[in-house]
C-alpha atoms as a PDB file:
ATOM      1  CA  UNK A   1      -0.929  -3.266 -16.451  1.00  0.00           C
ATOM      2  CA  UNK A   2       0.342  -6.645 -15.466  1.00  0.00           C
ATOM      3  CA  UNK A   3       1.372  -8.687 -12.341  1.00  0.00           C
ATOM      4  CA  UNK A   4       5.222  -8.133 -12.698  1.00  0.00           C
ATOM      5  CA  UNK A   5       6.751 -10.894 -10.373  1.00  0.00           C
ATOM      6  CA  UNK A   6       6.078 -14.051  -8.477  1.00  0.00           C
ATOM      7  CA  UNK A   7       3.441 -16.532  -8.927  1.00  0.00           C
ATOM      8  CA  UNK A   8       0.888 -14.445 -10.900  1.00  0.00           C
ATOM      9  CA  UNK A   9       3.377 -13.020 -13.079  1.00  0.00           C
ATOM     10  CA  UNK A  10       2.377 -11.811 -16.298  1.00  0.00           C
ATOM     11  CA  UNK A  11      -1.617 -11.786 -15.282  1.00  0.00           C
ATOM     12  CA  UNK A  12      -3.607  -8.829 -16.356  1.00  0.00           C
ATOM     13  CA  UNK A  13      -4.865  -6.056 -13.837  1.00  0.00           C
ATOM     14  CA  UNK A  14      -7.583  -3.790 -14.664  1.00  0.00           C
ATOM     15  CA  UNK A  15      -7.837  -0.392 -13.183  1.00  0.00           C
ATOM     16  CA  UNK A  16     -11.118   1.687 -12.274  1.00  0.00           C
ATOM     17  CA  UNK A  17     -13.119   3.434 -14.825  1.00  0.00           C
ATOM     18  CA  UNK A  18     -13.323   7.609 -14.194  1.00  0.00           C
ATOM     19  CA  UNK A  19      -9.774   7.781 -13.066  1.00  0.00           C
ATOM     20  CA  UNK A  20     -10.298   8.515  -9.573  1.00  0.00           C
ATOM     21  CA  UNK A  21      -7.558   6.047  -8.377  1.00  0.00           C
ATOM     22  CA  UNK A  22      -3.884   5.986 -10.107  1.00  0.00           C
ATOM     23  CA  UNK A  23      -2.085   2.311 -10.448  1.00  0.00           C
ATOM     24  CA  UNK A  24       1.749   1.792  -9.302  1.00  0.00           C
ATOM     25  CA  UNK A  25       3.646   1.717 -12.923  1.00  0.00           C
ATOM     26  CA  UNK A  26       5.778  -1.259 -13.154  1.00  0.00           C
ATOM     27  CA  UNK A  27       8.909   1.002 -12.893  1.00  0.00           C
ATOM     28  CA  UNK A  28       7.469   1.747  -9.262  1.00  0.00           C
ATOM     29  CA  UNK A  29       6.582  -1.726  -8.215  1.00  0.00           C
ATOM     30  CA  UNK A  30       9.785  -2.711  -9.839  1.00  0.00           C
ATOM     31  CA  UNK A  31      11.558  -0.570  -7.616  1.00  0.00           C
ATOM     32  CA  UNK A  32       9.634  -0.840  -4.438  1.00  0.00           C
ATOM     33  CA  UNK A  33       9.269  -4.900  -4.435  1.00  0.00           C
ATOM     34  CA  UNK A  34      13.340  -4.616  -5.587  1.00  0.00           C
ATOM     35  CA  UNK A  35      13.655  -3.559  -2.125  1.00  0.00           C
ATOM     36  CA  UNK A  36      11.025  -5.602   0.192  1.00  0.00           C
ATOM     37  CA  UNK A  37      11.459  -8.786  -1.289  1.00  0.00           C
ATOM     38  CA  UNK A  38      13.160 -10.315   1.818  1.00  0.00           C
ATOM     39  CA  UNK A  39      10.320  -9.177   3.261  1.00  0.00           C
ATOM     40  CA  UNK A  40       7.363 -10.719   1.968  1.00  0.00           C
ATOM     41  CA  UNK A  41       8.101 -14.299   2.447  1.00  0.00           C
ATOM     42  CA  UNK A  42       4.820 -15.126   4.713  1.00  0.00           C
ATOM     43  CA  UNK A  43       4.347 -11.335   5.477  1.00  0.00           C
ATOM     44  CA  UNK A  44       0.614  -9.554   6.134  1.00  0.00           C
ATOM     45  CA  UNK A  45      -0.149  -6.576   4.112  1.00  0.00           C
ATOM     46  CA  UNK A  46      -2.574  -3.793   4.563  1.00  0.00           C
ATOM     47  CA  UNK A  47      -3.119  -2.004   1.101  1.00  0.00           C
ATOM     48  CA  UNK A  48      -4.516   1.254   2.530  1.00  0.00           C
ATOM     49  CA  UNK A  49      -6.019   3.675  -0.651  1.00  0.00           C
ATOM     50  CA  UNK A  50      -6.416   0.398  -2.607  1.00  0.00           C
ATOM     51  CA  UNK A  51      -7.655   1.480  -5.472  1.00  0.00           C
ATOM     52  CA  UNK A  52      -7.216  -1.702  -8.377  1.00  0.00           C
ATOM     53  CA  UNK A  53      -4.858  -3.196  -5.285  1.00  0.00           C
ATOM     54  CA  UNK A  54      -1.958  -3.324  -7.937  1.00  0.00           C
ATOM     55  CA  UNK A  55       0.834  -2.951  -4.736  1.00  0.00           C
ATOM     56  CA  UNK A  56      -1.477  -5.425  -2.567  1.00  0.00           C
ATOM     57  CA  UNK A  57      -1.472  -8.171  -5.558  1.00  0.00           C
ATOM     58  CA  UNK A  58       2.577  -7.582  -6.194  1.00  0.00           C
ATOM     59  CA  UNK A  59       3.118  -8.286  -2.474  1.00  0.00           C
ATOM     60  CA  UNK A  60       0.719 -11.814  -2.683  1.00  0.00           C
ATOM     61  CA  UNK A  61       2.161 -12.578  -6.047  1.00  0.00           C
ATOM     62  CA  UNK A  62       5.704 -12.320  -4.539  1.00  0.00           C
ATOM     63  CA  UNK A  63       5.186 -14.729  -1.338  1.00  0.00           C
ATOM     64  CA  UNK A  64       2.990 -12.281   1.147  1.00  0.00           C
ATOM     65  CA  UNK A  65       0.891 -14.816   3.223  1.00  0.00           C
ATOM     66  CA  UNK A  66      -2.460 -12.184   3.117  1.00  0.00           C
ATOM     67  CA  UNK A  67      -3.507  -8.819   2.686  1.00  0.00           C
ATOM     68  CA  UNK A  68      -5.726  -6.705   3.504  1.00  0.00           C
ATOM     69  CA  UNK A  69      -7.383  -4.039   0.768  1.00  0.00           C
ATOM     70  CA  UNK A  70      -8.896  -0.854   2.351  1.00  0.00           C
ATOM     71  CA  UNK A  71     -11.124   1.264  -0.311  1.00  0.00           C
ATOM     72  CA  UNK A  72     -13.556   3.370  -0.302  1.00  0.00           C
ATOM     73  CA  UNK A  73     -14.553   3.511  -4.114  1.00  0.00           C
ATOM     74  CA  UNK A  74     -17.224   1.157  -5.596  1.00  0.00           C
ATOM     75  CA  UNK A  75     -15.538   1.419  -8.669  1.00  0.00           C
ATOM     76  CA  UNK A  76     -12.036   0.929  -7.425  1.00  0.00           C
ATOM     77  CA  UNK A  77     -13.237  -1.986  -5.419  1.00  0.00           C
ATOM     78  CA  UNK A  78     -14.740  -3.374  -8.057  1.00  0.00           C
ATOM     79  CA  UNK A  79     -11.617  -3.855 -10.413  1.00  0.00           C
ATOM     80  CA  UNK A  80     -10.258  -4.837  -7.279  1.00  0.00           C
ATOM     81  CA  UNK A  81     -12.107  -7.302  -6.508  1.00  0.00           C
ATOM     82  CA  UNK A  82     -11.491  -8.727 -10.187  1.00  0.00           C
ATOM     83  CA  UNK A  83      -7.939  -8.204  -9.966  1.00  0.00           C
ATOM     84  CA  UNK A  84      -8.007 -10.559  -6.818  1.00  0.00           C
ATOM     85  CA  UNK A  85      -9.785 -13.210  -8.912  1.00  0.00           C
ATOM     86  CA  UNK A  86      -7.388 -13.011 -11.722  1.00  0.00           C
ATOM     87  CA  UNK A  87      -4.773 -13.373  -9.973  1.00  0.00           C
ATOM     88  CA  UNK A  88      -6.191 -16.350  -7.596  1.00  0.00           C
ATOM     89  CA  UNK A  89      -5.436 -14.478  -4.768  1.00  0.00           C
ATOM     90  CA  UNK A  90      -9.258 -13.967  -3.628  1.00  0.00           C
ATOM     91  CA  UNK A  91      -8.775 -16.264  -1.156  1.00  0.00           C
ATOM     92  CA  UNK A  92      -5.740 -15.248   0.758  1.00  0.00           C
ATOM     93  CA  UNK A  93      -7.340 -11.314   0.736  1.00  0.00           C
ATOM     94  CA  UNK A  94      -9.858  -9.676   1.945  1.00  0.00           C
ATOM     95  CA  UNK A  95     -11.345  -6.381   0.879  1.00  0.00           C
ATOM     96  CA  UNK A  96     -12.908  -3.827   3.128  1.00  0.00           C
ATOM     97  CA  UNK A  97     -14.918  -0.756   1.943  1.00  0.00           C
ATOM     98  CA  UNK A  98     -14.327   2.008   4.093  1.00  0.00           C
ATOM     99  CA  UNK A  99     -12.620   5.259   4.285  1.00  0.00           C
ATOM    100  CA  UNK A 100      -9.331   4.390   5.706  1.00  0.00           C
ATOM    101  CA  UNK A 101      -9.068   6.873   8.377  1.00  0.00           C
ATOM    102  CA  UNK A 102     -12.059   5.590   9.885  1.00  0.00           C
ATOM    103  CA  UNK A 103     -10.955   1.709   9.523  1.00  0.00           C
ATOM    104  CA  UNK A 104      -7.557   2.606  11.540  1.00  0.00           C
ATOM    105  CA  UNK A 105      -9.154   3.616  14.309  1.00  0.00           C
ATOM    106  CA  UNK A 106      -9.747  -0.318  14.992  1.00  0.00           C
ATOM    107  CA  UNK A 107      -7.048  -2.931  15.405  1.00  0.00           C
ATOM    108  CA  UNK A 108      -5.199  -3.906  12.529  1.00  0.00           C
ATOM    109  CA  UNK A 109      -2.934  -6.801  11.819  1.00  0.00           C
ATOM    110  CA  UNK A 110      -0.104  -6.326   9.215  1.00  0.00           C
ATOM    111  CA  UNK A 111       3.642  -6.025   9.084  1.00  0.00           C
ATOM    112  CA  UNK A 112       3.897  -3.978   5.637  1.00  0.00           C
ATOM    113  CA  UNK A 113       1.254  -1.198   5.343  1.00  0.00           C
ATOM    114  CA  UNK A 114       1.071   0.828   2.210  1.00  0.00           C
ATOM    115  CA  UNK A 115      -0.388   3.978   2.446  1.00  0.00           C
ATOM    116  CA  UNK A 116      -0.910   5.505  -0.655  1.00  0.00           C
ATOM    117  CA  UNK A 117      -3.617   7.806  -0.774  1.00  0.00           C
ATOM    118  CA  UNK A 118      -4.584  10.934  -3.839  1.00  0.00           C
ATOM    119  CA  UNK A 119      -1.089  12.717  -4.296  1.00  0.00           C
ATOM    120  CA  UNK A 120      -2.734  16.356  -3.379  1.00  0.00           C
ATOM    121  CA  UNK A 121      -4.039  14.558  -0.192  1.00  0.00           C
ATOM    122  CA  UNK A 122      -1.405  15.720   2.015  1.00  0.00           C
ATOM    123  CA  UNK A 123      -3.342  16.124   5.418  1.00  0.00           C
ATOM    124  CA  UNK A 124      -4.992  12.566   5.084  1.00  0.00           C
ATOM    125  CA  UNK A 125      -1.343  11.279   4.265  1.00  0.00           C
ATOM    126  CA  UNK A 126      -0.273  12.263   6.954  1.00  0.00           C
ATOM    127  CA  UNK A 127      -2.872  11.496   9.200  1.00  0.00           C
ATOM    128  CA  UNK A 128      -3.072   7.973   7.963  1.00  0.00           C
ATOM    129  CA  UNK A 129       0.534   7.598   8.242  1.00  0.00           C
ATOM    130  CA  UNK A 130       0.346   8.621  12.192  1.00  0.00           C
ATOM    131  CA  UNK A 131      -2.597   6.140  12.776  1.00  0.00           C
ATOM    132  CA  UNK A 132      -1.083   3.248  10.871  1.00  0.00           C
ATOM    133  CA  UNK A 133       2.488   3.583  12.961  1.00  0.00           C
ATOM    134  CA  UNK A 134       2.933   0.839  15.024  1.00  0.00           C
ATOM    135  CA  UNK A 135       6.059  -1.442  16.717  1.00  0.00           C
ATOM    136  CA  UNK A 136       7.025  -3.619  13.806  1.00  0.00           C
ATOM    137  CA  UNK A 137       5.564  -2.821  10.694  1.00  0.00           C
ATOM    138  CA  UNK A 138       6.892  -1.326   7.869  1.00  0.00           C
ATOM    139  CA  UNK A 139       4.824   1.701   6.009  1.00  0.00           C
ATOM    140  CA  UNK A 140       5.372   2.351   2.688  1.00  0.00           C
ATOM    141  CA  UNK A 141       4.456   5.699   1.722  1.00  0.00           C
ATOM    142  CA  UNK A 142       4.054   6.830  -2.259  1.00  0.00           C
ATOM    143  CA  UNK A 143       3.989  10.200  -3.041  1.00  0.00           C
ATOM    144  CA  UNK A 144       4.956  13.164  -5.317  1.00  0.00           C
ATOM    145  CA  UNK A 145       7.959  15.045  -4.077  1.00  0.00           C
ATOM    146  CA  UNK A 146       5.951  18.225  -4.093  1.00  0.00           C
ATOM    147  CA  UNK A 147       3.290  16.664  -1.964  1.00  0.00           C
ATOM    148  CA  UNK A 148       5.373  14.863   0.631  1.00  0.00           C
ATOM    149  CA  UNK A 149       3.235  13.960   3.524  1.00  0.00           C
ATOM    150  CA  UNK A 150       4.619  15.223   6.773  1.00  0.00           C
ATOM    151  CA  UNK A 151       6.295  12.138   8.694  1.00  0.00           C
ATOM    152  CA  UNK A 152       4.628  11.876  12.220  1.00  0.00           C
ATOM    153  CA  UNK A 153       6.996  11.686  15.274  1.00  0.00           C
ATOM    154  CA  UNK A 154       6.190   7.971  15.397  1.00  0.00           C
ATOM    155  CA  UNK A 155       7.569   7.273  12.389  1.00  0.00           C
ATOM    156  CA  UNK A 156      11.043   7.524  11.495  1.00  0.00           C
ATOM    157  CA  UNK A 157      12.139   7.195   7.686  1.00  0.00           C
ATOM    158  CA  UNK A 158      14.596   4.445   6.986  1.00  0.00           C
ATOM    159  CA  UNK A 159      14.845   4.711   3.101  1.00  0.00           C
ATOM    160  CA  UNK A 160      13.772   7.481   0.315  1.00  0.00           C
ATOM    161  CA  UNK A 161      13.560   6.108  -2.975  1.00  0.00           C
ATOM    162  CA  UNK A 162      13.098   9.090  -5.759  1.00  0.00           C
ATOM    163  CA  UNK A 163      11.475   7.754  -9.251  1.00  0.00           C
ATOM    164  CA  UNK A 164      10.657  10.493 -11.566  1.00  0.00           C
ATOM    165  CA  UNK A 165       8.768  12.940 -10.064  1.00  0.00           C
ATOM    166  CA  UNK A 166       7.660  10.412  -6.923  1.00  0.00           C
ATOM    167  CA  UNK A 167       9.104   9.156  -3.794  1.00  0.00           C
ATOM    168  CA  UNK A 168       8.692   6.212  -1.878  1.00  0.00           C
ATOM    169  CA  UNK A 169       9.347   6.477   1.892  1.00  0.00           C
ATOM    170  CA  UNK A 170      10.100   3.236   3.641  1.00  0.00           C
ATOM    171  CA  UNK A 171       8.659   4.117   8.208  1.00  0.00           C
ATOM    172  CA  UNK A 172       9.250   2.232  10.953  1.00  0.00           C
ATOM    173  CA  UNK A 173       7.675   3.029  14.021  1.00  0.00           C
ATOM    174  CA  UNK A 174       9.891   5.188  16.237  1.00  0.00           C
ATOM    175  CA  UNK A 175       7.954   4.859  19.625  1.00  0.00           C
ATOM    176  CA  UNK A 176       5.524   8.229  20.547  1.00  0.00           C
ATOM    177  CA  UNK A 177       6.144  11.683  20.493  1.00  0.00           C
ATOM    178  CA  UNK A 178       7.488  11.959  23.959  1.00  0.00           C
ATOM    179  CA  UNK A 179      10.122   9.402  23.052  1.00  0.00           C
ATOM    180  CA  UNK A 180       8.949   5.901  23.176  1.00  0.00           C
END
């Protein structure tokens, strides 16, 4: 797997041993960086469900000004955290080990999030997508079409992109439930 854009371009990533994360393909970050590019000039990004970062890095390669990795995985964090120095990009990042849920109960800064937690996860999609809502930012949710997350009221989807048997869901924050 490789950097596909941007000022890293063409730099190797490495992805956990054991398989318990699963990497963007190119033909995902292809088509999901396709459509934020106007975006990312100078953005934040929180890279919630991190895993080897590869959607954090594509963002920073591609003009983000920082991001933020949240995993929980000591493996995962460790190819991270190699990815990041690959890359050069270990300065404008910082990783955080924690299970994400529990991290988004604090502030956060960012104005693209992407949530992209295990596929069969479908209650901690959604629940991460509900806490990560806010006036703003952009959420980016990844997931198989037969495990779509439900979309919390706050959240209101303003593109679907299918790729094989995935979808990305581009959120923006709606206001709350009652209509804010």
């Amino acid at each position: 797997m490789r950097v596909i854009a941007g000022e890293a371009k063409g730099r190797r990533l490495i992805v956990a041993a054991g398989g318990g994360t699963r990497s963007a393909t190119d033909r995902i970050r292809e088509t999901l960086f396709g459509i934020l590019e106007p975006q990312l000039a100078d953005a934040v990004i929180l890279d919630l469900f991190a895993g080897a970062g590869t959607l954090g890095i594509e963002a920073l390669s591609r003009g983000a000004a920082r991001a933020t990795f949240v995993e929980q995985a000591p493996p995962a964090i460790a190819a991270l955290r190699r990815n990041l120095e690959t890359t050069g990009f270990t300065g404008r990042s910082t990783v955080v080990r924690a299970d994400v849920l529990r991290f988004l109960d604090g502030p956060v800064t960012a104005d693209i999030a992407f949530c992209d937690p295990p596929f069969a996860d479908v209650e901690t999609h959604t629940a991460a997508l509900a806490k990560v809502a806010a006036p703003g930012r952009l959420v980016v949710a990844r997931a198989l079409r037969k495990h779509l997350p439900r979309i919390p009221e706050t959240l209101r989807i303003a593109r679907t992109k299918e790729i094989g048997e995935e979808t990305l869901l581009l959120l923006h924050y709606s206001g709350d439930a009652a209509g804010g």
